[in-house]
Protein backbone atom coordinates (compact mmCIF):
# COMPACT_ATOMS: atom_id res chain seq x y z
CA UNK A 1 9.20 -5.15 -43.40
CA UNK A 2 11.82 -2.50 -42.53
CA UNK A 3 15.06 -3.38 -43.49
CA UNK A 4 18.19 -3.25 -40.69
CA UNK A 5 20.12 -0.35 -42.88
CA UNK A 6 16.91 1.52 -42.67
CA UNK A 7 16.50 0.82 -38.96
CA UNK A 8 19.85 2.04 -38.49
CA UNK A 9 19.58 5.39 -40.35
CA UNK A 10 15.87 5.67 -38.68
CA UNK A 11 18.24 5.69 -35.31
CA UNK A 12 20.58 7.92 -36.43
CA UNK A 13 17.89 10.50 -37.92
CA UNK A 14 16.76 10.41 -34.66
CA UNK A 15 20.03 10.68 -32.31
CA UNK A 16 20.79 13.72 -34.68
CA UNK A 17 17.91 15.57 -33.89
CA UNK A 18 18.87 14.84 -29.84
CA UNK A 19 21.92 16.65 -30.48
CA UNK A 20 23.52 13.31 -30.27
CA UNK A 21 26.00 11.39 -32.63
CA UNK A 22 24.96 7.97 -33.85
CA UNK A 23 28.33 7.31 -35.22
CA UNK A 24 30.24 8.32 -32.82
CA UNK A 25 27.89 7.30 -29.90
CA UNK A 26 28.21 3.48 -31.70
CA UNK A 27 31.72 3.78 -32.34
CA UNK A 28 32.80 5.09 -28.71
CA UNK A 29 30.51 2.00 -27.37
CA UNK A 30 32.13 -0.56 -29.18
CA UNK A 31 35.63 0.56 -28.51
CA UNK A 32 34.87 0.97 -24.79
CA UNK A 33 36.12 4.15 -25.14
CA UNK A 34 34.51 6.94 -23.31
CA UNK A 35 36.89 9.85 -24.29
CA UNK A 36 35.74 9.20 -27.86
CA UNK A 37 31.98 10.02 -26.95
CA UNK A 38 30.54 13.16 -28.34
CA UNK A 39 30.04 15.63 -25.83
CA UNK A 40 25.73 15.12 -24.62
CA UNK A 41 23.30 18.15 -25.64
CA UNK A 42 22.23 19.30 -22.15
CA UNK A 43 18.65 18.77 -22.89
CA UNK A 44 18.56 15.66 -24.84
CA UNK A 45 19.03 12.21 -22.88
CA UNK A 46 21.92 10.84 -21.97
CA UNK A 47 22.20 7.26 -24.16
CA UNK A 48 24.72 4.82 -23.03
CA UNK A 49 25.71 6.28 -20.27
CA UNK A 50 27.31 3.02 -18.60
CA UNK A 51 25.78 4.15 -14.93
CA UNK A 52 22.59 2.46 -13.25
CA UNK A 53 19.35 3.94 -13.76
CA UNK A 54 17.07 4.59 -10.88
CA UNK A 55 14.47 2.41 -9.85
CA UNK A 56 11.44 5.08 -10.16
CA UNK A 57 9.32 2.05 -8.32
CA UNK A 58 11.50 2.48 -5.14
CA UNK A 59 10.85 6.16 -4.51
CA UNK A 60 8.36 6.75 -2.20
CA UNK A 61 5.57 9.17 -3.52
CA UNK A 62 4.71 11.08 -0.92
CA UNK A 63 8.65 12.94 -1.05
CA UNK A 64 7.47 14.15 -4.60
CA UNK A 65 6.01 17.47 -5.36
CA UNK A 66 6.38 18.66 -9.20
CA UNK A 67 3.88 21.88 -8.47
CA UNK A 68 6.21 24.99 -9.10
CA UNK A 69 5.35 27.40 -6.70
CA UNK A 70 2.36 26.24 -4.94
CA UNK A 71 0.22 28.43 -3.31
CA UNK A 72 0.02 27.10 -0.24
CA UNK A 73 3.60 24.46 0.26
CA UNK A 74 2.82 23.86 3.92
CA UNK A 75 -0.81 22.51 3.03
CA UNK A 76 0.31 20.65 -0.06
CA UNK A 77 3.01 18.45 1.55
CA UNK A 78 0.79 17.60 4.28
CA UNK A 79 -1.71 15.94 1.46
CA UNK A 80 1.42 14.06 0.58
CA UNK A 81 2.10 12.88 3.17
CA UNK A 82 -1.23 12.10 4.44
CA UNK A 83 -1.99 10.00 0.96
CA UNK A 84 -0.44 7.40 -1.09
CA UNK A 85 -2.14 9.05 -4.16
CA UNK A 86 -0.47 10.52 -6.80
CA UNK A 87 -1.29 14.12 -5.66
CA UNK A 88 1.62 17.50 -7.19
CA UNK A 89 2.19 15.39 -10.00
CA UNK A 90 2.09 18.26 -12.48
CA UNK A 91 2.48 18.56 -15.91
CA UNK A 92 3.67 19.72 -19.06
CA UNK A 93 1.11 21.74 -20.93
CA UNK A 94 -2.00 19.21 -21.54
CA UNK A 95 0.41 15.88 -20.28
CA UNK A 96 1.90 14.23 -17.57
CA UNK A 97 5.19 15.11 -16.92
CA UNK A 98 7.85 12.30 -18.52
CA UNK A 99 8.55 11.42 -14.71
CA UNK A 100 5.33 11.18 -13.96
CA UNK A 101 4.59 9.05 -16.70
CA UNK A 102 7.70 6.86 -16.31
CA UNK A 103 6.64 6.08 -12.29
CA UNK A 104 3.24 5.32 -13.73
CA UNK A 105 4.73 2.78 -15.77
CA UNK A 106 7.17 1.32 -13.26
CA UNK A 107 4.55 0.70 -10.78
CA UNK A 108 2.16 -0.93 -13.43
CA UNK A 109 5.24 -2.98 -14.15
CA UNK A 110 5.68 -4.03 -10.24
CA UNK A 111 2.30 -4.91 -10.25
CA UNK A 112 2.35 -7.18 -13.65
CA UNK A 113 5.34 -8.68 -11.87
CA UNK A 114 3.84 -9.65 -8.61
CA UNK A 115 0.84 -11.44 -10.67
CA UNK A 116 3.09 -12.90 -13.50
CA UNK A 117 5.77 -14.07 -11.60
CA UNK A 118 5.93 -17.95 -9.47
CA UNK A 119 7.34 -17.72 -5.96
CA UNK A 120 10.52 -19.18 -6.02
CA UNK A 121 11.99 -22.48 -5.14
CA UNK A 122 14.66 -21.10 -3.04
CA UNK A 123 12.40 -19.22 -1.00
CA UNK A 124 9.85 -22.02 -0.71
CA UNK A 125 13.40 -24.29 0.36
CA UNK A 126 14.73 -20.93 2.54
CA UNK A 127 11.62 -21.22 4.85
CA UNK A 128 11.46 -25.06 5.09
CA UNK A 129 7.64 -24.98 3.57
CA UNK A 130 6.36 -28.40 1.93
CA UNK A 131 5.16 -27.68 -0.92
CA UNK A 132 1.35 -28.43 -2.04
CA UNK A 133 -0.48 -27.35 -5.52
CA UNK A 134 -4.07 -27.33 -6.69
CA UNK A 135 -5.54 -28.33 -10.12
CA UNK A 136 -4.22 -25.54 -11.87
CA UNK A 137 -0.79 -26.50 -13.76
CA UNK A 138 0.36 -23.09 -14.69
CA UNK A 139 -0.12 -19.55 -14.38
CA UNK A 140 -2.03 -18.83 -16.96
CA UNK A 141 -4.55 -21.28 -15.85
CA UNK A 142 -4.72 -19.73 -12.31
CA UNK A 143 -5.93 -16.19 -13.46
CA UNK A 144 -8.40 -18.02 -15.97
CA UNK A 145 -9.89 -20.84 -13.64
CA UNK A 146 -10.25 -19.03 -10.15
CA UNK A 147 -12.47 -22.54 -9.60
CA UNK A 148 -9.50 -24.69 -9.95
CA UNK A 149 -7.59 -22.49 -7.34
CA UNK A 150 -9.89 -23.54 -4.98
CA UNK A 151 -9.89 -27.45 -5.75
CA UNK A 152 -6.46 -30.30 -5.32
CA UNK A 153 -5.95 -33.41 -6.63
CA UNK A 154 -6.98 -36.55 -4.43
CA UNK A 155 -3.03 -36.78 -3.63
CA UNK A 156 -2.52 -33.70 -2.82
CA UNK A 157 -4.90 -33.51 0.17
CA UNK A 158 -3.71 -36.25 1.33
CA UNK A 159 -0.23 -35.11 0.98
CA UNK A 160 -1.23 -32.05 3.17
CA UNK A 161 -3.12 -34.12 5.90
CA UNK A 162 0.17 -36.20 6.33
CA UNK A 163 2.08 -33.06 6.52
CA UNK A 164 -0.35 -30.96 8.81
CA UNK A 165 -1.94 -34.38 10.68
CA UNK A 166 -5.40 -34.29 11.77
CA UNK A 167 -5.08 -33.89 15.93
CA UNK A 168 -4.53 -29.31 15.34
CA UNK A 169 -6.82 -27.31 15.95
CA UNK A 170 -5.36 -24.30 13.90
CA UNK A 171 -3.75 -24.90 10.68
CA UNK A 172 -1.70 -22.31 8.94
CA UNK A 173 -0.57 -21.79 5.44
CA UNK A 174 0.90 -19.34 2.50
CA UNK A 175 -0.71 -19.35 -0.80
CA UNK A 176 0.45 -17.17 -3.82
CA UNK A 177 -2.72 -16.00 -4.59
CA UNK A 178 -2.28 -12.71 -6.90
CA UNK A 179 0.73 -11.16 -5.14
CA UNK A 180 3.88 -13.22 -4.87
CA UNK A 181 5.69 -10.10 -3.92
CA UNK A 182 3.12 -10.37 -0.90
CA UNK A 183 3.82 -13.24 0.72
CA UNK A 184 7.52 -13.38 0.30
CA UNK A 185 7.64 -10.33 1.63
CA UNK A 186 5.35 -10.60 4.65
CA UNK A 187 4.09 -14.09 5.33
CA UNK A 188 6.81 -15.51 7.41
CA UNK A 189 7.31 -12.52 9.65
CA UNK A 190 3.32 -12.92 10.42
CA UNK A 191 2.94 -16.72 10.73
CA UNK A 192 6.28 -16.20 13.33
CA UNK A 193 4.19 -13.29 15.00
CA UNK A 194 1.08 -15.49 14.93
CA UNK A 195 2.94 -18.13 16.86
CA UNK A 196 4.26 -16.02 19.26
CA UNK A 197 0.42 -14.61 20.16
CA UNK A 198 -0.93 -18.50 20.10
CA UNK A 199 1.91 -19.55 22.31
CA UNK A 200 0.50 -17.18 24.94
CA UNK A 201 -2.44 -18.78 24.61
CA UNK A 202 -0.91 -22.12 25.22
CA UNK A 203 -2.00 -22.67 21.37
CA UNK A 204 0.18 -24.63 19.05
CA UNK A 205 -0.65 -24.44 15.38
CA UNK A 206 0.33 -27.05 12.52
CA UNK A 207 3.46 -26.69 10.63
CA UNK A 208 3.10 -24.40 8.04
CA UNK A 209 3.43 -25.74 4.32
CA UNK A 210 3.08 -23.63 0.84
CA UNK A 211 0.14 -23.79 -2.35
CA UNK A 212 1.12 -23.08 -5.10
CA UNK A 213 -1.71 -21.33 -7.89
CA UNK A 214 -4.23 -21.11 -4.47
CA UNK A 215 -7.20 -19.17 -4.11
CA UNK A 216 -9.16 -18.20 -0.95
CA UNK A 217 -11.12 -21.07 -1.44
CA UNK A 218 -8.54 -23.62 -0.98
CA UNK A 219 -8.56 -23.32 2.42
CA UNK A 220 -12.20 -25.43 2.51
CA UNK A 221 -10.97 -28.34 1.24
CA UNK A 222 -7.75 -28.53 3.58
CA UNK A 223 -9.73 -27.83 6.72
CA UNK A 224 -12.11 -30.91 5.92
CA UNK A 225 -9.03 -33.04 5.30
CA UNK A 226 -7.23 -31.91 8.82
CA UNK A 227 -10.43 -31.74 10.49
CA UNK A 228 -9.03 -28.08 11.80
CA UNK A 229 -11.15 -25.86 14.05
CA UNK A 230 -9.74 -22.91 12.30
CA UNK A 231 -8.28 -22.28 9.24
CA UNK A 232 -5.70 -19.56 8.26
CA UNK A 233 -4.62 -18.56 5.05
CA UNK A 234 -2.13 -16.09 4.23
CA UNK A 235 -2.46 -14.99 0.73
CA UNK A 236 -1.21 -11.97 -1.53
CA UNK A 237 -3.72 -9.63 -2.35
CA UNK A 238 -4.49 -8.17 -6.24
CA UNK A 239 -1.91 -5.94 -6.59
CA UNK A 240 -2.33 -2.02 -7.30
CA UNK A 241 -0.83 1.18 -8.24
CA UNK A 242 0.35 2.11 -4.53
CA UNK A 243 1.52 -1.58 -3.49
CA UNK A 244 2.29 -5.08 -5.02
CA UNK A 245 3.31 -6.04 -1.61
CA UNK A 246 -0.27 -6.37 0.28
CA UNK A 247 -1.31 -9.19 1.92
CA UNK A 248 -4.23 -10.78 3.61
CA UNK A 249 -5.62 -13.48 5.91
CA UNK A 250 -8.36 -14.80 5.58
CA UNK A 251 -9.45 -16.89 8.17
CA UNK A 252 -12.61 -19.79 9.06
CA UNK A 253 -13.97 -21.61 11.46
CA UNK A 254 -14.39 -25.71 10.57
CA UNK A 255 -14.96 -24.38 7.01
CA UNK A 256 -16.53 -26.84 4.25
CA UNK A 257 -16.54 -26.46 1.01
CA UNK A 258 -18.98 -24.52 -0.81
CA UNK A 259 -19.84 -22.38 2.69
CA UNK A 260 -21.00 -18.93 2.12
CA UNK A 261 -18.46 -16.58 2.05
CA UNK A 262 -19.83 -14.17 5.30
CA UNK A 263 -18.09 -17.14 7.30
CA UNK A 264 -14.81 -16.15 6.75
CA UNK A 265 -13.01 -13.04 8.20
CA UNK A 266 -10.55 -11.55 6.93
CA UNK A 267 -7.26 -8.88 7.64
CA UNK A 268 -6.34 -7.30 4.97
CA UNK A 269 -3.52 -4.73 3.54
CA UNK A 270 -0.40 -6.35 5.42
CA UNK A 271 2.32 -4.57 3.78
CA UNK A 272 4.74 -2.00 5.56
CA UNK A 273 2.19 0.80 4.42
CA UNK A 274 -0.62 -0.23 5.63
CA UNK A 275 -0.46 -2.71 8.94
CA UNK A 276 3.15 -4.10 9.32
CA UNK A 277 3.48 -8.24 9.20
CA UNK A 278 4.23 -8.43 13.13
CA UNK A 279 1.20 -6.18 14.28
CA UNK A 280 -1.13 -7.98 12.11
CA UNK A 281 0.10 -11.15 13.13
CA UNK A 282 -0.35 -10.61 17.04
CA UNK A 283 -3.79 -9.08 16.15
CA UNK A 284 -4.59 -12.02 14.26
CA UNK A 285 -3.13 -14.47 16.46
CA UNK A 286 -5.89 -13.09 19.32
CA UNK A 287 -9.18 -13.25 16.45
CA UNK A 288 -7.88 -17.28 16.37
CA UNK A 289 -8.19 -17.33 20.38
CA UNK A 290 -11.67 -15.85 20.46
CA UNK A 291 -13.13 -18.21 17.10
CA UNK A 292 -11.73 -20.88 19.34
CA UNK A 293 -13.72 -19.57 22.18
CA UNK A 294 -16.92 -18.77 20.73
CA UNK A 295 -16.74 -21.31 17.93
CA UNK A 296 -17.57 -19.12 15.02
CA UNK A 297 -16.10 -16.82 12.22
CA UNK A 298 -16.88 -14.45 9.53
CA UNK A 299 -20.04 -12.27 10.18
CA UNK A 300 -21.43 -14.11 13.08
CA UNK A 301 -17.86 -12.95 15.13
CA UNK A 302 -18.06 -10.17 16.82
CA UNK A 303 -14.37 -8.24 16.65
């Protein structure tokens, strides 16, 4: 195992090579003193720097172009525009360019985020949702048991039929699904706008309440508890390159358990790139009016 005196001169080999000063850079650090830094090779990074890096994940793709001297510009930034894809990326001889390669890696991290992380209490408590969780008891046991995502405890259901009562015809909730980033980013704004389209239809949906570790599936089991004509679930998507902030609902009439899976329709890619929260939630709110009219869903619904 490498020693720490040989990790250190491994460093400083290395900052020397940058143009850079281990010594001093260490020394000016732990004095606080930025007069005593060396003065930075232009081309080698800048280390300690004490100002905030960018967020590469927060610039928007289609405002890059790396292609020096493109042929035809005009064409080329209407492809960019046109496409979330990573189109003028460029490179440097045979590779990606280090940007390139760095945004590649910041949206793989957003993504690894959005699956990773648990929704948080104080949003859960910030929207007033009760909060409900199926058989899975962690995380880990979510992404490996997609069976147990679909299934709650005895209490739990019960729990959920005292919270959404059994007299509504249309019962509404979040799960977490793959995407937390998802839903706290869009599921309140389109449950609000999906109230606003039912109240036009002098429809009044059930409180909505939160599951924790839920899968698609989980909305069988709570419609057969509330007895609900139709079932709504908004639930975050598997997150990709582009976005970790899609969403979907996915939506039944009287599901049961174990139904085939052409009963269910779905909306998907709710994220401000692809249909904003409010539109989707007015356009949702009138597929809910006309499965309450023609008492059906999925395949045999005619959009």
């Amino acid at each position: 195992m490498i020693s720490e005196s040989e990790l250190k001169k491994a460093v400083e080999a290395i900052l020397k090579d940058m143009g850079g000063s281990a010594s001093s850079t260490v020394s000016a650090g732990a004095q606080n003193a930025p007069s005593a830094k060396p003065k930075p090779n232009a081309d080698a990074p800048v280390i300690d720097s004490g100002e905030s890096l960018h967020d590469l994940g927060a610039i928007d793709l289609k405002t890059i172009n790396n292609v020096p001297h493109p042929h035809n510009a005009d064409a080329l930034n209407a492809m960019r525009k046109a496409t979330p894809a990573r189109v003028a990326a460029w490179r440097a001889g045979p590779r990606y360019l280090t940007s390139t390669l760095l945004r590649f890696r910041a949206d793989h991290a957003l993504a690894m985020d959005a699956v990773f992380t648990d929704v948080s209490d104080e949003w859960i408590k910030q929207n007033n949702l009760p909060h409900f969780k199926t058989l899975c008891d962690n995380k880990d046991t979510f992404l490996t048991r997609p069976d147990l995502g679909r299934q709650f405890p005895d209490e739990e259901l019960q729990k959920i039929k005292t919270h959404a009562g059994s007299n509504n015809k249309v019962v509404i909730y979040v799960a977490d699904g793959l995407s937390t980033t998802a839903v706290t980013t869009n599921a309140m704004d389109t449950y609000k706008a999906i109230c606003d389209g039912l109240q036009r239809h002098s429809i009044k949906p059930s409180a909505p309440f939160f599951v924790q570790y839920g899968r698609v599936g989980s909305q069988d089991s709570i419609s057969e508890v509330t007895g609900a004509e139709v079932i709504v679930t908004l639930i975050g998507e598997r997150p990709g390159l582009i976005t970790a902030e899609s969403m979907s609902a996915y939506m039944a009439y009287k599901a049961t358990v174990n139904m085939p899976e052409a009963r269910r329709t779905v909306i998907s890619n709710i994220h401000k790139g692809g249909t904003p929260a409010v539109e989707a939630g007015g356009y949702i709110a009138d597929i809910i009016k006309k499965m309450l009219d023609t008492k059906t869903s999925g395949l045999d619904l005619k959009l």
